[in-house]
PDB file of N, CA and C in Angstrom:
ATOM      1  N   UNK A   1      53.637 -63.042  45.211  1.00  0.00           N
ATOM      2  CA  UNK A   1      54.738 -63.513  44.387  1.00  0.00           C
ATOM      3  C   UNK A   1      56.034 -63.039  45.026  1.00  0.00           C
ATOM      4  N   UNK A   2      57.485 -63.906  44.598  1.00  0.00           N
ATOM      5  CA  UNK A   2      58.195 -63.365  45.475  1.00  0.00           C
ATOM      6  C   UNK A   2      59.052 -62.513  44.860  1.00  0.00           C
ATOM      7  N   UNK A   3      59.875 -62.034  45.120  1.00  0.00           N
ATOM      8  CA  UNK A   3      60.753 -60.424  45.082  1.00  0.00           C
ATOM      9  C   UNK A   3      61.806 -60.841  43.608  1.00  0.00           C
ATOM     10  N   UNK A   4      61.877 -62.250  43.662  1.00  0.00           N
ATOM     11  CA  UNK A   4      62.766 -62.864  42.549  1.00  0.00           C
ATOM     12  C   UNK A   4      61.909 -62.833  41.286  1.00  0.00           C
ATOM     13  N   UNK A   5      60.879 -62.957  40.925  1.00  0.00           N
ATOM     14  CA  UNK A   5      60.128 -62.894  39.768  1.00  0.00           C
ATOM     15  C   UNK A   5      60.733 -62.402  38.888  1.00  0.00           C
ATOM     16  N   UNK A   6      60.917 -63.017  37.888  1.00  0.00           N
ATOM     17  CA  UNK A   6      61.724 -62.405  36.323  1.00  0.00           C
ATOM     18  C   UNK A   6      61.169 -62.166  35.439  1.00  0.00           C
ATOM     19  N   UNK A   7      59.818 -61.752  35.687  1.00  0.00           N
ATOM     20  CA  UNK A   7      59.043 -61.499  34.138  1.00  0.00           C
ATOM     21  C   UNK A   7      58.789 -62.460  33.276  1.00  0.00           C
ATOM     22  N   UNK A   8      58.984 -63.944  33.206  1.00  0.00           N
ATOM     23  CA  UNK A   8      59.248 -64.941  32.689  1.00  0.00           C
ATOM     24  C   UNK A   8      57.644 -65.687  32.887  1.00  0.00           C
ATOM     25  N   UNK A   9      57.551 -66.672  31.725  1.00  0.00           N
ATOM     26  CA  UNK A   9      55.932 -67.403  31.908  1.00  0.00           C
ATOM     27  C   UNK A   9      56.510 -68.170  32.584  1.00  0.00           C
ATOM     28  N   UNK A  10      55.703 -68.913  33.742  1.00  0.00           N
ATOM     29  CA  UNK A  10      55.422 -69.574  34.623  1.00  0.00           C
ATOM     30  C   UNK A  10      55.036 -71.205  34.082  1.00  0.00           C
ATOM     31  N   UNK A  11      55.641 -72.243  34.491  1.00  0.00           N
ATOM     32  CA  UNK A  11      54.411 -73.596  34.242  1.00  0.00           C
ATOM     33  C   UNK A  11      52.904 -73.488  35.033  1.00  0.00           C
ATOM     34  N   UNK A  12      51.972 -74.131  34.295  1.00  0.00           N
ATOM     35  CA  UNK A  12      50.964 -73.759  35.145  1.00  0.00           C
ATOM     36  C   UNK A  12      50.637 -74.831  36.289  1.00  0.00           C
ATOM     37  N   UNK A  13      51.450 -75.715  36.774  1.00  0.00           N
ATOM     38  CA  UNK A  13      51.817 -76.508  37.634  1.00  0.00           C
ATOM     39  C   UNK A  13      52.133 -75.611  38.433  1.00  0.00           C
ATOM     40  N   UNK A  14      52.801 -74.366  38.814  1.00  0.00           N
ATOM     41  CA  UNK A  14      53.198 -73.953  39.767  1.00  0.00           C
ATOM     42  C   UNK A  14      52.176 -72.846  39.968  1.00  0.00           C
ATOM     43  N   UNK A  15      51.135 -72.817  39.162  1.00  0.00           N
ATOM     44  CA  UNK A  15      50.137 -71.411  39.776  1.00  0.00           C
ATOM     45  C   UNK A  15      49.350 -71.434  40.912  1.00  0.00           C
ATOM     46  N   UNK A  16      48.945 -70.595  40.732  1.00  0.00           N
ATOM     47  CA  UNK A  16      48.070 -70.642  42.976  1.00  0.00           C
ATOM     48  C   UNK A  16      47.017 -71.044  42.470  1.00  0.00           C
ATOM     49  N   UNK A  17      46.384 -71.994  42.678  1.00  0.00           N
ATOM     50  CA  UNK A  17      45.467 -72.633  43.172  1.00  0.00           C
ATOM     51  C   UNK A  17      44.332 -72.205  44.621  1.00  0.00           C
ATOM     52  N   UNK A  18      44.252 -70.549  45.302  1.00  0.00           N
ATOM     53  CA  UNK A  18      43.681 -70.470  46.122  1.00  0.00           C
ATOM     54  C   UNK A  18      42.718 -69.166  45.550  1.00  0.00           C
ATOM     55  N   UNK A  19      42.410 -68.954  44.154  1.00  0.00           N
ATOM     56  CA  UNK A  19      41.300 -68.527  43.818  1.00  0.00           C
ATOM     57  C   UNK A  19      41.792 -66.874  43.541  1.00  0.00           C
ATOM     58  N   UNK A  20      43.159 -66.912  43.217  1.00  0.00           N
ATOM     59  CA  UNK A  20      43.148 -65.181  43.009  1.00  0.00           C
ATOM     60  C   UNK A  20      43.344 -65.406  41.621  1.00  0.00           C
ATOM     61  N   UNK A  21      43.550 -64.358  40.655  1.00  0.00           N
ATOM     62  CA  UNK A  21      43.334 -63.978  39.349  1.00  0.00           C
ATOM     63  C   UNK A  21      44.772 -64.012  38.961  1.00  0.00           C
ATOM     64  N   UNK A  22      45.083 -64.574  37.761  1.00  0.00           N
ATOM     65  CA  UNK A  22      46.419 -64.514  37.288  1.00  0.00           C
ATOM     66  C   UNK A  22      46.202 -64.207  35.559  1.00  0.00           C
ATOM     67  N   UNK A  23      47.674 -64.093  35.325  1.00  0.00           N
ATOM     68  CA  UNK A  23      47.304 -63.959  34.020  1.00  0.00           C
ATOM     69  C   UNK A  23      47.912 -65.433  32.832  1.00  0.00           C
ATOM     70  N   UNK A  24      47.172 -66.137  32.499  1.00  0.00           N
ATOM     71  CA  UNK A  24      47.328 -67.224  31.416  1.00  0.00           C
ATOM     72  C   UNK A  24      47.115 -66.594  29.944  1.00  0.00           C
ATOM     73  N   UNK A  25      48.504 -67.632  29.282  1.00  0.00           N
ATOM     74  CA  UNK A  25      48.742 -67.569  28.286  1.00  0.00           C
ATOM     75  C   UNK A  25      47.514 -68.953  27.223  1.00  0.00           C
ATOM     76  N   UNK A  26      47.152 -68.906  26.986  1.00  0.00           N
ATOM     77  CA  UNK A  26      45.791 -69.385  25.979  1.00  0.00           C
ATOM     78  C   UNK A  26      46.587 -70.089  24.811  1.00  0.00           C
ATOM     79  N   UNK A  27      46.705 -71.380  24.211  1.00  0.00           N
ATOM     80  CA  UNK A  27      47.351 -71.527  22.910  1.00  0.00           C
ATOM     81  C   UNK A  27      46.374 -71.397  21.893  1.00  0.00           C
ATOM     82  N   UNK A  28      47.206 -71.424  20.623  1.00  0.00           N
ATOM     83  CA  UNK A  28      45.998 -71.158  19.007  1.00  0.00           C
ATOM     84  C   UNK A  28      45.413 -72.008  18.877  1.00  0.00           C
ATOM     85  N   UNK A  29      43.986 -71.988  18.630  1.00  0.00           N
ATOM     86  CA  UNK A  29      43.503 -73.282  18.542  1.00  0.00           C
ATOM     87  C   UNK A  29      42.381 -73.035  17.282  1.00  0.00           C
ATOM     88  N   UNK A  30      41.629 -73.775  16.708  1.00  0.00           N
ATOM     89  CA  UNK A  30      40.492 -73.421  15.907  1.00  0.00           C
ATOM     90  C   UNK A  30      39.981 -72.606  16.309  1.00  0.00           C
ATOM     91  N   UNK A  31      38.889 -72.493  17.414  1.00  0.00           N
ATOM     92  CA  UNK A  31      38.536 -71.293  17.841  1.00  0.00           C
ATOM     93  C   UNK A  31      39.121 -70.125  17.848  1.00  0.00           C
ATOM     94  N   UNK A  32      40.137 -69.785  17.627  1.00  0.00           N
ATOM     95  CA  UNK A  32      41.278 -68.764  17.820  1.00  0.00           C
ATOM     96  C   UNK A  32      42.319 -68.621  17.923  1.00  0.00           C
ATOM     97  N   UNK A  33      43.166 -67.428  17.677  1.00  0.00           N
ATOM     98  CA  UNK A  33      44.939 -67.457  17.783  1.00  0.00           C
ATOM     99  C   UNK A  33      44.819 -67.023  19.096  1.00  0.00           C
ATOM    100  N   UNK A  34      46.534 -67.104  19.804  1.00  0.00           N
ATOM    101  CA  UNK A  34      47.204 -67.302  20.542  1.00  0.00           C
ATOM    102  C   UNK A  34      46.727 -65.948  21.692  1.00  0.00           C
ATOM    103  N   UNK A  35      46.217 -66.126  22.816  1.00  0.00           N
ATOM    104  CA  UNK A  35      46.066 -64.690  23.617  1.00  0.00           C
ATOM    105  C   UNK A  35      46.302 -64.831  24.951  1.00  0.00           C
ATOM    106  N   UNK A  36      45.933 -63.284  25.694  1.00  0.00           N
ATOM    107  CA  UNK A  36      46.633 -63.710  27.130  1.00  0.00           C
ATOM    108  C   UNK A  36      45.019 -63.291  27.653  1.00  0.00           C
ATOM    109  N   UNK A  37      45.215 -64.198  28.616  1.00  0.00           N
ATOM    110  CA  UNK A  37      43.430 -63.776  29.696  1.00  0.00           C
ATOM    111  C   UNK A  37      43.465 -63.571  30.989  1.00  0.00           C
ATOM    112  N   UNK A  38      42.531 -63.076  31.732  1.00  0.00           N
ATOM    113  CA  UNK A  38      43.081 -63.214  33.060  1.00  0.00           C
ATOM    114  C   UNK A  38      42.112 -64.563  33.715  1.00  0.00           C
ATOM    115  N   UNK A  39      42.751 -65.324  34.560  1.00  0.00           N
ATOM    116  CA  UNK A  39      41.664 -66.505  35.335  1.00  0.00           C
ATOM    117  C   UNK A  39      42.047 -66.408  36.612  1.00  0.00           C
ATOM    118  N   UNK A  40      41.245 -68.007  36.970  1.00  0.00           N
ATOM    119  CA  UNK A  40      41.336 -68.374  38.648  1.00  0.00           C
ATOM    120  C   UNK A  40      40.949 -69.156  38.274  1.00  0.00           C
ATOM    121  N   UNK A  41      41.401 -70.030  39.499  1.00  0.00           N
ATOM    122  CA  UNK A  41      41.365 -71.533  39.950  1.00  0.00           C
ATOM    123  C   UNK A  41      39.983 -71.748  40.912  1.00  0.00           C
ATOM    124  N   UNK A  42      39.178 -72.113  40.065  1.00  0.00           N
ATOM    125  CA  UNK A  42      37.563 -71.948  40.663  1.00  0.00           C
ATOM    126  C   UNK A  42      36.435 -72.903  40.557  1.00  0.00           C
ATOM    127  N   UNK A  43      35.728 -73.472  41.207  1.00  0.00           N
ATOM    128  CA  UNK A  43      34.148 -73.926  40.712  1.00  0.00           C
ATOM    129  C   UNK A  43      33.438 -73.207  39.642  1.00  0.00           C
ATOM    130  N   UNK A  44      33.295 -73.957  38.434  1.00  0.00           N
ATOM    131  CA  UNK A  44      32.069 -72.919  37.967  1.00  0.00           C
ATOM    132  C   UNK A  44      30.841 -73.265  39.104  1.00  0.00           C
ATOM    133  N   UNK A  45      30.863 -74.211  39.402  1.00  0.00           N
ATOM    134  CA  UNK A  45      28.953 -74.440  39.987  1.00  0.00           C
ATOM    135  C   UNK A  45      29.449 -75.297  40.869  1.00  0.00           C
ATOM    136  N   UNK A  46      28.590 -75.403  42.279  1.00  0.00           N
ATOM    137  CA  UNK A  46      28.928 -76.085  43.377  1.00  0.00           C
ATOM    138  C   UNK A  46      28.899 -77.946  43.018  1.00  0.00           C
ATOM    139  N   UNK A  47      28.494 -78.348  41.519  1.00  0.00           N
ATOM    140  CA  UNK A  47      28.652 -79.743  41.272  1.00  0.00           C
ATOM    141  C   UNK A  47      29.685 -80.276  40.799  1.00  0.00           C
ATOM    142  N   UNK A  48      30.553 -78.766  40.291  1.00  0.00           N
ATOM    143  CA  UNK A  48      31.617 -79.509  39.099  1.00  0.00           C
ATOM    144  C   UNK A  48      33.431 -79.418  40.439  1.00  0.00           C
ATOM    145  N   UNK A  49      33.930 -79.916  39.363  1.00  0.00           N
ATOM    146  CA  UNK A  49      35.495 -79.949  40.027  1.00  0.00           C
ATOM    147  C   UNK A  49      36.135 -78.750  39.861  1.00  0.00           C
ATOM    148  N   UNK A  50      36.985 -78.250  40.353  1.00  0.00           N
ATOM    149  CA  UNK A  50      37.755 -76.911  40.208  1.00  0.00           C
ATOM    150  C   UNK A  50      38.598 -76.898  38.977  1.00  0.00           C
ATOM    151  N   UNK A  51      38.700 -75.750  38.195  1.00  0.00           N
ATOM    152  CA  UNK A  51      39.308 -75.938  36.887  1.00  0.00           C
ATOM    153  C   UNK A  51      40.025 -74.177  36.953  1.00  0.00           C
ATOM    154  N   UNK A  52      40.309 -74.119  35.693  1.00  0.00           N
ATOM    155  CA  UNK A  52      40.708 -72.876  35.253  1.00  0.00           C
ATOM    156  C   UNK A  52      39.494 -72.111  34.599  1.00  0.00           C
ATOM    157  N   UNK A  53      39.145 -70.745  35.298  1.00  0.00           N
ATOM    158  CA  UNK A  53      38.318 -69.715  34.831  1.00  0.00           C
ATOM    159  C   UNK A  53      38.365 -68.661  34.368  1.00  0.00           C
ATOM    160  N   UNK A  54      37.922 -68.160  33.156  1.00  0.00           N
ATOM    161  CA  UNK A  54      38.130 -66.334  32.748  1.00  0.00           C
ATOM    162  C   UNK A  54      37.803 -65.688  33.847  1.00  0.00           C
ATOM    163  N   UNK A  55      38.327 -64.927  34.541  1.00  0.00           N
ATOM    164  CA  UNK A  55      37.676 -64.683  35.605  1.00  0.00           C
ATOM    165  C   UNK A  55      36.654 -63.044  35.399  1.00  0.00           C
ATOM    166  N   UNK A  56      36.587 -62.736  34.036  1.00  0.00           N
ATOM    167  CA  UNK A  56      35.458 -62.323  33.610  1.00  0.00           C
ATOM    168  C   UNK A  56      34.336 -62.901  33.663  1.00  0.00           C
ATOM    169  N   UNK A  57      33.891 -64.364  33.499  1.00  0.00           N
ATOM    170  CA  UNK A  57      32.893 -65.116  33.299  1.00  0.00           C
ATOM    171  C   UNK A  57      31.575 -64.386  34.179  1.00  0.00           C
ATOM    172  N   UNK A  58      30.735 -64.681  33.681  1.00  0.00           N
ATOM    173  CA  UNK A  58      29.181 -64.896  34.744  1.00  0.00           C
ATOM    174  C   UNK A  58      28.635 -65.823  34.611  1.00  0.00           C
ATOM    175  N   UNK A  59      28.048 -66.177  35.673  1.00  0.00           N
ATOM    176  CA  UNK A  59      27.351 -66.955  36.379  1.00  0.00           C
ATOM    177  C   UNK A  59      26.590 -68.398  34.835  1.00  0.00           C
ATOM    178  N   UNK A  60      26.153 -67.097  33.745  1.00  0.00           N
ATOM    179  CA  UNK A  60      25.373 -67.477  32.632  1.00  0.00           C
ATOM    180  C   UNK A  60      26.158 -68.211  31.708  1.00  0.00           C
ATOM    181  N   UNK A  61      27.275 -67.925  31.259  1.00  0.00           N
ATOM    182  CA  UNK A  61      28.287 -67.906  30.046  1.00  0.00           C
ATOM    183  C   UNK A  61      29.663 -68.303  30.989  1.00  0.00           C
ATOM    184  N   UNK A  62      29.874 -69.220  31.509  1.00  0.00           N
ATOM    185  CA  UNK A  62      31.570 -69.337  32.141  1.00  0.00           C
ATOM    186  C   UNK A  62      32.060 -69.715  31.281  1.00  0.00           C
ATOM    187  N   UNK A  63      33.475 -69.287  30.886  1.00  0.00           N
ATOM    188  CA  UNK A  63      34.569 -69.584  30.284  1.00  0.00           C
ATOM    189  C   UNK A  63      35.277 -70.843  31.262  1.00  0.00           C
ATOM    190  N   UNK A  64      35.204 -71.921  30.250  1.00  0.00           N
ATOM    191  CA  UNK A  64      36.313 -73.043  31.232  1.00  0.00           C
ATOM    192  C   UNK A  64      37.427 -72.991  30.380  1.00  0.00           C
ATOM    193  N   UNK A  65      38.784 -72.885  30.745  1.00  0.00           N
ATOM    194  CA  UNK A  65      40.261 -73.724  29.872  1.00  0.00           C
ATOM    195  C   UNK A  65      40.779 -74.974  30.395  1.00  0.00           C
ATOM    196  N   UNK A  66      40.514 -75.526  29.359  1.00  0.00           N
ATOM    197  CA  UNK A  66      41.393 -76.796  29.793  1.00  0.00           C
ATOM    198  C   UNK A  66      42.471 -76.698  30.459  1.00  0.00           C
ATOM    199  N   UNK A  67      43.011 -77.396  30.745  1.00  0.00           N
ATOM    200  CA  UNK A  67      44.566 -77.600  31.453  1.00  0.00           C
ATOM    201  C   UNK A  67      45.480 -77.951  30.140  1.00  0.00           C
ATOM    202  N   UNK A  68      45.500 -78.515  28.778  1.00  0.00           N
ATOM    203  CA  UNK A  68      45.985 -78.640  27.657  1.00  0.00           C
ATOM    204  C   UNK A  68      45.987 -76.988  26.572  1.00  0.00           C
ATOM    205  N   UNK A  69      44.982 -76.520  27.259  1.00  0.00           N
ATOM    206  CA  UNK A  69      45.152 -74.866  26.464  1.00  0.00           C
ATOM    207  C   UNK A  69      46.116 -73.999  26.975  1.00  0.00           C
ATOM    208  N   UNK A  70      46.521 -74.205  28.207  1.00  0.00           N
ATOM    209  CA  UNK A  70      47.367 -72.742  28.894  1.00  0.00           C
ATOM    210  C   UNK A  70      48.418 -73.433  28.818  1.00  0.00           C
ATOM    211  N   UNK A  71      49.445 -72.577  28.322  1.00  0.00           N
ATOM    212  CA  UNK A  71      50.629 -72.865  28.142  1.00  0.00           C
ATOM    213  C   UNK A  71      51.373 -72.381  29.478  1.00  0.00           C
ATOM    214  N   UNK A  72      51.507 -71.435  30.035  1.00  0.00           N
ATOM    215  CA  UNK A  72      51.753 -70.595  31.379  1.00  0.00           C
ATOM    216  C   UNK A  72      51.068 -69.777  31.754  1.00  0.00           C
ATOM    217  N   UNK A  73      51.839 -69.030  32.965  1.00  0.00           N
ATOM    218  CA  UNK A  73      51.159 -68.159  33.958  1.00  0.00           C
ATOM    219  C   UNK A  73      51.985 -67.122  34.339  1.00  0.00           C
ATOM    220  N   UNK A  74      51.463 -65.880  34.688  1.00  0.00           N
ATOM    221  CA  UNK A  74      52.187 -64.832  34.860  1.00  0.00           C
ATOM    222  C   UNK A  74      51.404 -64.015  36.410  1.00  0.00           C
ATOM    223  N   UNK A  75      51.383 -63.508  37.339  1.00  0.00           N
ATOM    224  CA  UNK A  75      50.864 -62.757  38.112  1.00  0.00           C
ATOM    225  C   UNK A  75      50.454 -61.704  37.697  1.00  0.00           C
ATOM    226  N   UNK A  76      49.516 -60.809  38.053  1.00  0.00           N
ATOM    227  CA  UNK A  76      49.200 -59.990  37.530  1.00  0.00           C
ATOM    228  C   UNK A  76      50.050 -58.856  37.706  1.00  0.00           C
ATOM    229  N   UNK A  77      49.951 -57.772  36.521  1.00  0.00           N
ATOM    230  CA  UNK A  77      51.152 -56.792  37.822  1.00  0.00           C
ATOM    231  C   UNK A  77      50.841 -55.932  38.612  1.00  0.00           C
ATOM    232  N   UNK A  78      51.936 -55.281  38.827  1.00  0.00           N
ATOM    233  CA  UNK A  78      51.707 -54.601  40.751  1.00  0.00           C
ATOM    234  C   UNK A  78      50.631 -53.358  40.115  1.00  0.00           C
ATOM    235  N   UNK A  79      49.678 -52.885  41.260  1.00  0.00           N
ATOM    236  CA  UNK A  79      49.449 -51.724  40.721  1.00  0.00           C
ATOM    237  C   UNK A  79      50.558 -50.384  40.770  1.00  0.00           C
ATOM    238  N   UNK A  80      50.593 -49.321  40.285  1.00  0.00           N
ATOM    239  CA  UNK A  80      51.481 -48.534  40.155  1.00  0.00           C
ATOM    240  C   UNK A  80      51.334 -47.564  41.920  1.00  0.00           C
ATOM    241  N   UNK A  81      52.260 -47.277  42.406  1.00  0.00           N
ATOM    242  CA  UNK A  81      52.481 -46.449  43.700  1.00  0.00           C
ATOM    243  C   UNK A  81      51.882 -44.709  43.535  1.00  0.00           C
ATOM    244  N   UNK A  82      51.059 -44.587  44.358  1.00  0.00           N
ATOM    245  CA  UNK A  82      50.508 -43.505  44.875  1.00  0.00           C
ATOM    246  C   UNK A  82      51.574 -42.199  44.738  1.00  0.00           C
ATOM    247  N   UNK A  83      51.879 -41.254  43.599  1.00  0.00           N
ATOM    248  CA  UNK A  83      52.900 -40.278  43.360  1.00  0.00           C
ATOM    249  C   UNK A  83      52.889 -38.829  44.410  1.00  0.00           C
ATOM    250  N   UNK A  84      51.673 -38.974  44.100  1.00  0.00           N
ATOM    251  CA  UNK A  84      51.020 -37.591  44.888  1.00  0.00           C
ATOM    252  C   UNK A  84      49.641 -37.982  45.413  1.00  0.00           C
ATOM    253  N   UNK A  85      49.354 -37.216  46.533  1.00  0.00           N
ATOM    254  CA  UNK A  85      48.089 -37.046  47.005  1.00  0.00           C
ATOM    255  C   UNK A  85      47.297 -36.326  46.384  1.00  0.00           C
ATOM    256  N   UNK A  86      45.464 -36.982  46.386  1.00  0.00           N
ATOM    257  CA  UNK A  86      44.533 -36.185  45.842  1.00  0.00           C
ATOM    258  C   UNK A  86      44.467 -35.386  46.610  1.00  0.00           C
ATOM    259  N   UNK A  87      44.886 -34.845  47.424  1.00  0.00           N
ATOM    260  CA  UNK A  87      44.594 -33.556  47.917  1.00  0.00           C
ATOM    261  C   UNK A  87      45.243 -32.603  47.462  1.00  0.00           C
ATOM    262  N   UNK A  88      46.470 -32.512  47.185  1.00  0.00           N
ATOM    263  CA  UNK A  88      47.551 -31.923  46.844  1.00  0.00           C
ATOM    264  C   UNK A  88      47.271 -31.644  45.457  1.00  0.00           C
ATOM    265  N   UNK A  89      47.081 -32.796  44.443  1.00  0.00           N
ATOM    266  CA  UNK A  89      46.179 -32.766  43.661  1.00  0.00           C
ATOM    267  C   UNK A  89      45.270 -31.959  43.037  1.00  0.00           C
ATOM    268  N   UNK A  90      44.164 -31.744  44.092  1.00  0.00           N
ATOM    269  CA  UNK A  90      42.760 -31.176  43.767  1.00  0.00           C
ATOM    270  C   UNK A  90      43.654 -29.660  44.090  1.00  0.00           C
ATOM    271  N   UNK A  91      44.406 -29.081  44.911  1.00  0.00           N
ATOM    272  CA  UNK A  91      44.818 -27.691  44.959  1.00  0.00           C
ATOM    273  C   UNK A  91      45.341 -27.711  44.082  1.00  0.00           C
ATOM    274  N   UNK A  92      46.297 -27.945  43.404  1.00  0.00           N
ATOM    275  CA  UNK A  92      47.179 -27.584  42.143  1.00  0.00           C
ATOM    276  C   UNK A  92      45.955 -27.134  41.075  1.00  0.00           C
ATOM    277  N   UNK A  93      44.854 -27.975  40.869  1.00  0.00           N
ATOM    278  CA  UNK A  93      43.788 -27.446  40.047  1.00  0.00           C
ATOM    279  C   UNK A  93      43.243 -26.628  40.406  1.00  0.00           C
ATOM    280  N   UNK A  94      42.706 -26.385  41.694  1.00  0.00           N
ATOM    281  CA  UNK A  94      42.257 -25.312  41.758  1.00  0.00           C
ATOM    282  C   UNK A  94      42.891 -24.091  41.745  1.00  0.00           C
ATOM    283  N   UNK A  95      44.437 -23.489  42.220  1.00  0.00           N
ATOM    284  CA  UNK A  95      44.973 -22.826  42.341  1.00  0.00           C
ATOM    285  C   UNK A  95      45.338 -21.844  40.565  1.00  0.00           C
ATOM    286  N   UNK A  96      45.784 -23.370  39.865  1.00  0.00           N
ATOM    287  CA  UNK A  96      45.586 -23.236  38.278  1.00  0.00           C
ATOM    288  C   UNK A  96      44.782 -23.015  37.560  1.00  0.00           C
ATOM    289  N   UNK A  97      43.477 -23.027  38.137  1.00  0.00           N
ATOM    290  CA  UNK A  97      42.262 -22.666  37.701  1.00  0.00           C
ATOM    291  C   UNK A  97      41.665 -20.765  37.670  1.00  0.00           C
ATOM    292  N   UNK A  98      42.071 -20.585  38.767  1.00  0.00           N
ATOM    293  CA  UNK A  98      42.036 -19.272  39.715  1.00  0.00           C
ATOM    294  C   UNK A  98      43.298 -18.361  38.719  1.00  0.00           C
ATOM    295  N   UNK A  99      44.557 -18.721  38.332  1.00  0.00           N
ATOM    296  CA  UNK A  99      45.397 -18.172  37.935  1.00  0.00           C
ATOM    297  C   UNK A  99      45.096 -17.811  36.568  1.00  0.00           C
ATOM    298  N   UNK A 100      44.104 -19.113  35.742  1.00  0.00           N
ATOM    299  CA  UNK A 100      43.771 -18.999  34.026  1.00  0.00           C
ATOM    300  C   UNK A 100      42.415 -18.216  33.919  1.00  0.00           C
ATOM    301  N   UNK A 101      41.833 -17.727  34.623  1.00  0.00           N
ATOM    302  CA  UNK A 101      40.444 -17.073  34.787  1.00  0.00           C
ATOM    303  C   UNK A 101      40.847 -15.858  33.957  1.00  0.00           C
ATOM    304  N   UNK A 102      39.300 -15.935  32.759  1.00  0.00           N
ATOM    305  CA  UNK A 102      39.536 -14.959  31.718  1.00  0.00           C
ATOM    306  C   UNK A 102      39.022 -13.466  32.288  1.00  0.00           C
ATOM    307  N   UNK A 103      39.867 -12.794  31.403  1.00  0.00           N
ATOM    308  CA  UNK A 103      39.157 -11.147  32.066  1.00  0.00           C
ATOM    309  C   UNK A 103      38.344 -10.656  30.958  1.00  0.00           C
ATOM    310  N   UNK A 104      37.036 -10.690  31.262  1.00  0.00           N
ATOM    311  CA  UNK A 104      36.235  -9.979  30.126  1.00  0.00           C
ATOM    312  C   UNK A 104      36.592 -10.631  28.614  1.00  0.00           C
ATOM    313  N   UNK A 105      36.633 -11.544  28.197  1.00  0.00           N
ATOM    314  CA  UNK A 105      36.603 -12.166  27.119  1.00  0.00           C
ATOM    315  C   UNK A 105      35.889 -13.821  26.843  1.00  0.00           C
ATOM    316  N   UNK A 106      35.712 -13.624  25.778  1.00  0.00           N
ATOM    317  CA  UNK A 106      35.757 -15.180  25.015  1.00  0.00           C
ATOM    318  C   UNK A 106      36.754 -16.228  25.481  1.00  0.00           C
ATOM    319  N   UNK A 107      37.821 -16.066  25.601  1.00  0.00           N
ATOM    320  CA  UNK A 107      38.799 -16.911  25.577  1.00  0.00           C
ATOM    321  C   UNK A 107      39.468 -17.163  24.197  1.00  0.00           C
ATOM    322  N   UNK A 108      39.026 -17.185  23.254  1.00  0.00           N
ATOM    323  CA  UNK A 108      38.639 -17.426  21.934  1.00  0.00           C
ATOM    324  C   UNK A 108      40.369 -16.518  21.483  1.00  0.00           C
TER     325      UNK A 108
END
């Protein structure tokens, strides 16, 4: 996605179509009120046409959405940036560990 993204729903005319996971908006319908899911643009089965998929589905139970159910599309978001190293990490615990060590007691 590009650097301009505004947080804004998407038409789903403009979603990727090359099989990665996005997030669609679902409208209320009998079956249910209004939710957000994650899909892809996928085959359920090597006979059918490419559609929109939960991309939870298995193999057994696929979720199809129409193209009349999704109202938009959103990318998924970024994952969050690496703050600290697990290494750095794992010493702070251990060091903190070593420092809280009881002397002759319960703890209690």
């Amino acid at each position: 996605m590009s650097k301009s993204y505004s947080g804004q729903w998407l038409q789903m005319a403009s979603a990727p179509t090359d099989g990665s996971k996005v997030l669609v908006s679902v409208r209320a319908s009998e079956q249910g009120p209004a939710e957000i899911d994650v899909a892809r643009w996928a085959k359920p089965d090597p006979a059918s046409e490419e559609c929109w998929i939960a991309a939870d589905s298995n193999p057994n139970c696929v979720i199809i959405y129409a193209d009349a159910e999704l109202i938009g599309w959103m990318p998924l978001p970024a994952t969050l940036p690496q703050l600290r190293s697990a290494r750095n990490g794992a010493e702070r615990l251990k060091s903190a560990g070593a420092a809280n060590k009881e002397m002759a007691g319960s703890g209690i």
